[in-house]
Protein backbone atom coordinates (compact mmCIF):
# COMPACT_ATOMS: atom_id res chain seq x y z
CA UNK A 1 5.38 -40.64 26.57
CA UNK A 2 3.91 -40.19 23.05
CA UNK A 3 5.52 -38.80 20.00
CA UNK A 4 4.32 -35.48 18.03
CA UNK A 5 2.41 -36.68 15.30
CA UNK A 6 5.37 -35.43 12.40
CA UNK A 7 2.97 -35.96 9.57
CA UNK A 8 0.78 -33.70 11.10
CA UNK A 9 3.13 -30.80 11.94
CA UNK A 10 4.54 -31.17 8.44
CA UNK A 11 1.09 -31.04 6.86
CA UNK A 12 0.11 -28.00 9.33
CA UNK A 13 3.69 -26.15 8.08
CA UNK A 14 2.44 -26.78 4.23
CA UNK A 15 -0.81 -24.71 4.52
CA UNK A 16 1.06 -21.66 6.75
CA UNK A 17 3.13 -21.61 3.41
CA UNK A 18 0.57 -22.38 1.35
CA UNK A 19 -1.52 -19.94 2.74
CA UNK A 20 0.97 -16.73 2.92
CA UNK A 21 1.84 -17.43 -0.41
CA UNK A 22 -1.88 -17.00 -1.62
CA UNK A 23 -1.80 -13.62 0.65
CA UNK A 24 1.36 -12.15 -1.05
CA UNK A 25 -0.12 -13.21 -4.70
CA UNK A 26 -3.44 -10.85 -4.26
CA UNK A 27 -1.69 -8.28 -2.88
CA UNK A 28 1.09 -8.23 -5.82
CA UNK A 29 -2.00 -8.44 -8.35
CA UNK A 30 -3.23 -5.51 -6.75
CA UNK A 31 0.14 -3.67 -7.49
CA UNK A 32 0.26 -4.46 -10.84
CA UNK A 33 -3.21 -2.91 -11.37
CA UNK A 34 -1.59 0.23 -12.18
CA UNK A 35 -0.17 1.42 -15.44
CA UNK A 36 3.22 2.56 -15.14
CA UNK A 37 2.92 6.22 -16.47
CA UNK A 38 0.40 6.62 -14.03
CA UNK A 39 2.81 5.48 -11.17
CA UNK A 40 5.10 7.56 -12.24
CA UNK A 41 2.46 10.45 -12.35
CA UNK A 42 1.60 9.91 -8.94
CA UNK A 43 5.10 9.49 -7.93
CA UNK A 44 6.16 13.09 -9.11
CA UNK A 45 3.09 14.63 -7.98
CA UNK A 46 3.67 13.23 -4.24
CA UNK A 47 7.51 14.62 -4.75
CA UNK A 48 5.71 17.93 -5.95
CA UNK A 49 3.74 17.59 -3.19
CA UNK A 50 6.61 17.05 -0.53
CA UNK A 51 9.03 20.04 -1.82
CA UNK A 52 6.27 22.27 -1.78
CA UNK A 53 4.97 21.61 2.06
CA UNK A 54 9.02 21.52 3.13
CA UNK A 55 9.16 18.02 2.92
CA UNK A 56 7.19 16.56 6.43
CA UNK A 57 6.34 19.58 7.88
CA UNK A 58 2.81 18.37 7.81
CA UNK A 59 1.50 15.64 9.67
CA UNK A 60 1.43 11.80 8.85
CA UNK A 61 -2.45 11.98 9.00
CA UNK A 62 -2.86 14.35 6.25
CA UNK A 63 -2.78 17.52 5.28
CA UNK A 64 -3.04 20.74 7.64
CA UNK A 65 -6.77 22.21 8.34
CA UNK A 66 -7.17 25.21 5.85
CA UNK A 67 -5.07 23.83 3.09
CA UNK A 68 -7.42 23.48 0.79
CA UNK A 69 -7.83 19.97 -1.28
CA UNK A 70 -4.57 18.27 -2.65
CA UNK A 71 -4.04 17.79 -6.51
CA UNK A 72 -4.56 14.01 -5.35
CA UNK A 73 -8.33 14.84 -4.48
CA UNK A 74 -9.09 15.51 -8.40
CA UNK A 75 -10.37 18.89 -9.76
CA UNK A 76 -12.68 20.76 -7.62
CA UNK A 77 -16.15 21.05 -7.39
CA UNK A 78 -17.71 23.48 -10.09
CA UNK A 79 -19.52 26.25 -7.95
């Protein structure tokens, strides 16, 4: 019977870690892309957002047909 080639399976192990650690780096850049006040601007407009519609009485996919855009949208359309 043969033996598992170990240097292999090590070497195959270092680019899984290798690799997930070059997936969680771009997606932490892409966190820090924002400034802080505007996290925070977004945060308490979401809050805003989720006192005002009862917090989850709307559903996960958005908001309910008729409602009109969300401040999130940006300002409406001039007419």
């Amino acid at each position: 019977m043969r033996r598992p080639p170990w240097k292999l399976i090590g070497l195959a192990g270092l680019a899984g870690v290798a690799a997930t650690g070059a997936v969680v780096a771009r997606k932490r850049r892409a966190h820090a892309a924002y400034d802080p006040d505007e996290l925070r601007d977004r945060l308490h407009r979401r809050l805003a957002e989720a006192a005002h519609n009862g917090a989850g009485d709307t559903p996960a996919d958005g908001p309910a047909p008729g409602d009109g855009p969300s401040p999130a949208d940006g300002p409406a359309p001039a007419a």
